[in-house]
Protein backbone atom coordinates (compact mmCIF):
# COMPACT_ATOMS: atom_id res chain seq x y z
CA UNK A 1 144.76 -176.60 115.44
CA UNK A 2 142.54 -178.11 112.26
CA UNK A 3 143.88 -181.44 110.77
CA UNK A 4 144.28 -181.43 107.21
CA UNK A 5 140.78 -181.12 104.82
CA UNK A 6 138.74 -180.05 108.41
CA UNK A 7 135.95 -177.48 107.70
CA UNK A 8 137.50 -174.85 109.72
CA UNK A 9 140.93 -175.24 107.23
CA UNK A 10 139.06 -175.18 104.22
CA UNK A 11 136.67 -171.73 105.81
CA UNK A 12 140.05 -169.98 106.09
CA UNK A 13 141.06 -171.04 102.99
CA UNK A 14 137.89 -169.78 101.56
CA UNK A 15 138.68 -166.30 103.19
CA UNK A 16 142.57 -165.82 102.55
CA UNK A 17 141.31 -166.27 98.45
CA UNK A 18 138.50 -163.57 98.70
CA UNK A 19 140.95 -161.26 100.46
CA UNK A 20 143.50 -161.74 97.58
CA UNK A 21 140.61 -161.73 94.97
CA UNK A 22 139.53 -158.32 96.45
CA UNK A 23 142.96 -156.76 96.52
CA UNK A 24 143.39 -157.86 92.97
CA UNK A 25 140.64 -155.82 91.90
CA UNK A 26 141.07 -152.95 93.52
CA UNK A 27 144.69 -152.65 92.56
CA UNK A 28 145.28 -149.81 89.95
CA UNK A 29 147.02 -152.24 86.73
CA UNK A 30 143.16 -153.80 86.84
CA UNK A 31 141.31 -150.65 86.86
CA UNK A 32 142.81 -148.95 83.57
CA UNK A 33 140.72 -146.21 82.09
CA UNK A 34 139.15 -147.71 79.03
CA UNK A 35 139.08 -144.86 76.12
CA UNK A 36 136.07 -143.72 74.67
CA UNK A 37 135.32 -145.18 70.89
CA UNK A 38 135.41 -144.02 68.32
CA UNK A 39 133.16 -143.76 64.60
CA UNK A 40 136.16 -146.30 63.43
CA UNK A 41 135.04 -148.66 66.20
CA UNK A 42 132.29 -150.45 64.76
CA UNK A 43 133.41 -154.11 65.41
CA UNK A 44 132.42 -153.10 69.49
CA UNK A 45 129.44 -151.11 68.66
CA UNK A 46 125.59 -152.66 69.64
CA UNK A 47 123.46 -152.73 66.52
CA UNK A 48 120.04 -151.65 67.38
CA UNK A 49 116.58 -153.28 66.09
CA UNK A 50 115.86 -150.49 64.27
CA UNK A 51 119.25 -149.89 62.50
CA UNK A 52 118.75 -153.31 61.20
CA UNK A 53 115.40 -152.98 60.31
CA UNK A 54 116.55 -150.08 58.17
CA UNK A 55 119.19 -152.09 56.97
CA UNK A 56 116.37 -155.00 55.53
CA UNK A 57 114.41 -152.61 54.01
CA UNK A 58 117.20 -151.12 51.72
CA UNK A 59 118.94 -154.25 50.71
């Protein structure tokens, strides 16, 4: 048996926390469709270089 703070207790440690880190993201609460966006959306829209550069030029 490992004492207390040995390297073998803190390996299966180590393991038992990936094994509950990988069932908590494959469990189906996590992995909730996300719906598409929409024109309204535009706070989580990407501006691209070129709509700004059009957006320079006019202003």
């Amino acid at each position: 048996m490992a004492t207390p703070g040995s390297v073998t207790q803190e390996v299966d440690t180590d393991a038992d926390d990936l094994v509950k880190l990988e069932a908590l993201h494959s469990h189906p609460l996590y992995n909730l469709p996300t719906p598409p966006l929409s024109d309204g959306d535009w706070l989580l829209k990407v501006r691209t270089k070129k709509k700004e550069e059009e957006r320079s030029t006019q202003q």
